[in-house]
PDB file of N, CA and C in Angstrom:
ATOM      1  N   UNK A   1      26.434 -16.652 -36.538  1.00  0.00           N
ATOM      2  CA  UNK A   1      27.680 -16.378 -37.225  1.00  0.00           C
ATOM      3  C   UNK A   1      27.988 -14.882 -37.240  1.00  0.00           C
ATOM      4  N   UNK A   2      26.664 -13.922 -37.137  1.00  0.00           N
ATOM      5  CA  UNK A   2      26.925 -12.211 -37.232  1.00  0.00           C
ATOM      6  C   UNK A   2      28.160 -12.082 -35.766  1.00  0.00           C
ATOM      7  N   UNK A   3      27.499 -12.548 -34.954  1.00  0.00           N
ATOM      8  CA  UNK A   3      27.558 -12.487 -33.719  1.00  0.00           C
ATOM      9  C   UNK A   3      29.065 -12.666 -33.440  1.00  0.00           C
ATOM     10  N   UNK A   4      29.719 -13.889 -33.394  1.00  0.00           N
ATOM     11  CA  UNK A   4      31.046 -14.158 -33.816  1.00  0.00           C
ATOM     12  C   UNK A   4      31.975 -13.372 -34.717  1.00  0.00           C
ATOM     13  N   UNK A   5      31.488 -12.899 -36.007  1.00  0.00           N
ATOM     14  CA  UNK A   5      32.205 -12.573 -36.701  1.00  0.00           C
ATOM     15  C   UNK A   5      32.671 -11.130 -36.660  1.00  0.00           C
ATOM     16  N   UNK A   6      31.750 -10.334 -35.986  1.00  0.00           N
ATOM     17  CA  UNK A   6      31.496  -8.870 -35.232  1.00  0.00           C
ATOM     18  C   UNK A   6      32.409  -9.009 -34.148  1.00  0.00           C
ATOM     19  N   UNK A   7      32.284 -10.059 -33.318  1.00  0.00           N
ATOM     20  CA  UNK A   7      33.499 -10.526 -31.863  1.00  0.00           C
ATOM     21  C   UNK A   7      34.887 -10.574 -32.133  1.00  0.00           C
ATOM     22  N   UNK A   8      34.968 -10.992 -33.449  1.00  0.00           N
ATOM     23  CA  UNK A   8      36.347 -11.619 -33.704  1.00  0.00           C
ATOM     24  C   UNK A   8      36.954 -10.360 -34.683  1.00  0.00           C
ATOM     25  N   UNK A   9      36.088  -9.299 -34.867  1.00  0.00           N
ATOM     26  CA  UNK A   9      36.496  -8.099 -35.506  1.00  0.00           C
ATOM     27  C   UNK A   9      36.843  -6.923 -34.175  1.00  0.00           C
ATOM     28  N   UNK A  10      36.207  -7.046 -33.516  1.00  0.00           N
ATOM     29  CA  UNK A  10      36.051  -6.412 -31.902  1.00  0.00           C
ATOM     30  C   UNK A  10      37.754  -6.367 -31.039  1.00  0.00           C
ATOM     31  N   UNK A  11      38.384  -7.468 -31.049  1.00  0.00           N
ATOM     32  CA  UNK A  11      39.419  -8.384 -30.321  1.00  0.00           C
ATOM     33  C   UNK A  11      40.756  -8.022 -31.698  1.00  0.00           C
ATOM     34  N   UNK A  12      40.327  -8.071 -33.475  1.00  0.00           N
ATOM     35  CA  UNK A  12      41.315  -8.186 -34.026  1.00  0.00           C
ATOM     36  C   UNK A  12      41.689  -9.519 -34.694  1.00  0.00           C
ATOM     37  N   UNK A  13      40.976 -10.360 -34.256  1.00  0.00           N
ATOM     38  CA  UNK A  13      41.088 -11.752 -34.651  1.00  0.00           C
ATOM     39  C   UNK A  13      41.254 -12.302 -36.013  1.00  0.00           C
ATOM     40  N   UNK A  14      41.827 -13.009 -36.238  1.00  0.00           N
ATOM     41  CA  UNK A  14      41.614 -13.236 -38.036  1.00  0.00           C
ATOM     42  C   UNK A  14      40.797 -14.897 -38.015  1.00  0.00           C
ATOM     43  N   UNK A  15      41.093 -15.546 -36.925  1.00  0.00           N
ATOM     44  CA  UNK A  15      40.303 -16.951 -36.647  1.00  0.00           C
ATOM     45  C   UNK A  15      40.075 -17.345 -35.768  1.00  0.00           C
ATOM     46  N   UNK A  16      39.540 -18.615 -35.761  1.00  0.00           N
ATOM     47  CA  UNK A  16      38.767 -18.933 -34.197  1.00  0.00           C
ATOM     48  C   UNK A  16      40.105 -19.390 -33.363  1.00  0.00           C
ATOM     49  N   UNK A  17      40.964 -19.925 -33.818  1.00  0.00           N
ATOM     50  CA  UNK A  17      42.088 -20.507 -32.850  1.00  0.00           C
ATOM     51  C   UNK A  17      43.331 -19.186 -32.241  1.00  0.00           C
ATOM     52  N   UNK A  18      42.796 -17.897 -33.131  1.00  0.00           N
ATOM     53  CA  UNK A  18      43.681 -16.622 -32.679  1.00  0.00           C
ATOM     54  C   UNK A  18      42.458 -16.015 -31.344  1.00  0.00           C
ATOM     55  N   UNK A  19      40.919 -16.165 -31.759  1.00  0.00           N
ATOM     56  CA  UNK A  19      40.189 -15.118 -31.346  1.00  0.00           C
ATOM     57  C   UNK A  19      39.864 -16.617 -29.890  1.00  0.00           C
ATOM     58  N   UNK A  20      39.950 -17.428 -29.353  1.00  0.00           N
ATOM     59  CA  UNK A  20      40.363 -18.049 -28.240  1.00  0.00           C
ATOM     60  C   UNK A  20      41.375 -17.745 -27.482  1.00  0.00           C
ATOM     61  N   UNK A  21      42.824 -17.376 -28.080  1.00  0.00           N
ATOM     62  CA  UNK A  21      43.649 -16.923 -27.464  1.00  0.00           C
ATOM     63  C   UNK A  21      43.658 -15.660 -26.622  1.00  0.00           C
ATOM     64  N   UNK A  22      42.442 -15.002 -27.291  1.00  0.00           N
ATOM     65  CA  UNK A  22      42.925 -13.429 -26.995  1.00  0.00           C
ATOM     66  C   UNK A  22      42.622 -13.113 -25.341  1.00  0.00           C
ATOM     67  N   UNK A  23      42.580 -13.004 -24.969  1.00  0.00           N
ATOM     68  CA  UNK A  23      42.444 -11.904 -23.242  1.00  0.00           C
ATOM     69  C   UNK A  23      41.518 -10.981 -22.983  1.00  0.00           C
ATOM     70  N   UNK A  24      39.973 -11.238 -22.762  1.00  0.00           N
ATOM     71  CA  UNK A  24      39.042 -10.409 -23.133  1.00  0.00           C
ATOM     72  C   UNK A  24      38.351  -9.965 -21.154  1.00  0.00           C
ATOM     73  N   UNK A  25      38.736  -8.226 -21.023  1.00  0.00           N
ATOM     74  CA  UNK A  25      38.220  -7.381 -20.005  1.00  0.00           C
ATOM     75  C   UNK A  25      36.520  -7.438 -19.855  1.00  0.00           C
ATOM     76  N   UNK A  26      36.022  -7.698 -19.220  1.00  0.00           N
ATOM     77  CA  UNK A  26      34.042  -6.837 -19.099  1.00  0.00           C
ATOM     78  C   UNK A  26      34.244  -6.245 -17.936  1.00  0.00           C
ATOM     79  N   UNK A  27      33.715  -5.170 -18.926  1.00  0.00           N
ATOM     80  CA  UNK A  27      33.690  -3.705 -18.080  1.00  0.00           C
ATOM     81  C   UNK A  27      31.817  -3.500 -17.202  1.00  0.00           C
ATOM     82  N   UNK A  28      32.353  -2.669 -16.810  1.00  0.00           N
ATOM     83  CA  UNK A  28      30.542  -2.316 -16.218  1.00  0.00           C
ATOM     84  C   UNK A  28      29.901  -2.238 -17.986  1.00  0.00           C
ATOM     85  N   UNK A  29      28.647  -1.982 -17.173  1.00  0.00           N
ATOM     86  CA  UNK A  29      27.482  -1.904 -18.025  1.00  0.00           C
ATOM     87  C   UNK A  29      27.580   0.189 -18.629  1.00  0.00           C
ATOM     88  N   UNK A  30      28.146   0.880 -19.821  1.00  0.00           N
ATOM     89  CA  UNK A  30      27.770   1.998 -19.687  1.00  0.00           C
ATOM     90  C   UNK A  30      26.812   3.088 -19.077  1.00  0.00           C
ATOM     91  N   UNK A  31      25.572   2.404 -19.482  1.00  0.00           N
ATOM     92  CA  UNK A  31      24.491   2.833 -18.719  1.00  0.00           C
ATOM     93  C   UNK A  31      25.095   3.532 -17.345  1.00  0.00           C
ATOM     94  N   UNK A  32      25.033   2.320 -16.571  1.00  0.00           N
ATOM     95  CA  UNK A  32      25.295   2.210 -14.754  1.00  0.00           C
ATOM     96  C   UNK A  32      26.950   2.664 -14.798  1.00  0.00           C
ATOM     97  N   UNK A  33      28.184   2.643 -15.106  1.00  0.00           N
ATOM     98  CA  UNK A  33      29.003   2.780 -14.784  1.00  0.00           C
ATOM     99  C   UNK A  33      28.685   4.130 -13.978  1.00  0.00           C
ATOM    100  N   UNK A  34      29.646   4.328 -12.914  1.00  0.00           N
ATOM    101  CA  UNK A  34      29.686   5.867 -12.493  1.00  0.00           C
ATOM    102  C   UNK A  34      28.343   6.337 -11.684  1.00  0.00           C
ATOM    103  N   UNK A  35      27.165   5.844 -11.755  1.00  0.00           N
ATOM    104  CA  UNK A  35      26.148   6.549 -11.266  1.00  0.00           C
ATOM    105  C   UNK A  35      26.421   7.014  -9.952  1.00  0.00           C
ATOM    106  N   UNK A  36      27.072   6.306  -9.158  1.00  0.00           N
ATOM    107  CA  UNK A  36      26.737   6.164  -7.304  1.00  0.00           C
ATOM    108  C   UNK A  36      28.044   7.930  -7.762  1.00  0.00           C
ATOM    109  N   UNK A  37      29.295   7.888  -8.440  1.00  0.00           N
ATOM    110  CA  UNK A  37      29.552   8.671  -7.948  1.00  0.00           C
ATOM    111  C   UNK A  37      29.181  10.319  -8.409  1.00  0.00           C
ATOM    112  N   UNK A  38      28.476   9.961  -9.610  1.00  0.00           N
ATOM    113  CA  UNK A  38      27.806  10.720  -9.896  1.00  0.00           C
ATOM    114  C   UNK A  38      26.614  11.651  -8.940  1.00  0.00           C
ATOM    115  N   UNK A  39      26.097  10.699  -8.606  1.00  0.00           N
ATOM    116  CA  UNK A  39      25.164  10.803  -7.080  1.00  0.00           C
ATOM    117  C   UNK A  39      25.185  11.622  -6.250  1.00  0.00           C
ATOM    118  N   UNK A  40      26.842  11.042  -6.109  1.00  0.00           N
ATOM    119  CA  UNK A  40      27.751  11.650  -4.868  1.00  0.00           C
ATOM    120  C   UNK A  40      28.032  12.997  -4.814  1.00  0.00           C
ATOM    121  N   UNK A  41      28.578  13.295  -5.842  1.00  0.00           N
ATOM    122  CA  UNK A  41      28.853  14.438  -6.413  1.00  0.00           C
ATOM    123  C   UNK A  41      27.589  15.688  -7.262  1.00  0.00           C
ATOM    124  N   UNK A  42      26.440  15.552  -7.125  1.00  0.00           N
ATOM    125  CA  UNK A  42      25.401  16.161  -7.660  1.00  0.00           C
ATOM    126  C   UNK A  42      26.101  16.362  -9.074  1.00  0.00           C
ATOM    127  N   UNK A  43      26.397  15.590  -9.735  1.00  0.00           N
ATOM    128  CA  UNK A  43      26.267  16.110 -11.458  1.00  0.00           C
ATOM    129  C   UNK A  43      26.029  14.944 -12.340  1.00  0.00           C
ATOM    130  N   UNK A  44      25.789  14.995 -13.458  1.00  0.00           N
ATOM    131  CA  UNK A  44      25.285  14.467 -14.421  1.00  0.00           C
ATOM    132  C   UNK A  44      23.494  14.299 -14.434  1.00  0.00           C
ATOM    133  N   UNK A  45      23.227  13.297 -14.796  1.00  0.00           N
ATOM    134  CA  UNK A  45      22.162  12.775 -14.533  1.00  0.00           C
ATOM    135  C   UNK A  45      21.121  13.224 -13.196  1.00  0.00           C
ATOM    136  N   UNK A  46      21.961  12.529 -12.689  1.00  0.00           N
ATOM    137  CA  UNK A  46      21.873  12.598 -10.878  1.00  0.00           C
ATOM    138  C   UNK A  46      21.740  13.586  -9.897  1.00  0.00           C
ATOM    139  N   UNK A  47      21.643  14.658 -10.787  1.00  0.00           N
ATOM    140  CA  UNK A  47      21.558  16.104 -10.382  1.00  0.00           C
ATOM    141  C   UNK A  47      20.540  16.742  -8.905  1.00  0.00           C
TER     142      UNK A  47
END
């Protein structure tokens, strides 16, 4: 129920039949986003 109720605060939701409706993006993983061009470019991390 944490789990859900954290989701449906996430989205804006006020219930389960609004927080179904909604239109939900997955993005990369933060971690990994960007590394290769990071890489590419000698900066960050990747140095």
């Amino acid at each position: 129920m944490g789990a859900l109720h954290t989701s449906m605060g996430n989205v804006g939701a006020k219930d389960i039949k609004e927080m179904q409706l909604t239109e939900i993006i997955i993005a990369p993983s933060i971690r990994t986003e960007g590394k290769v061009f990071q890489a590419s470019q000698r900066i960050g991390m990747c140095k």
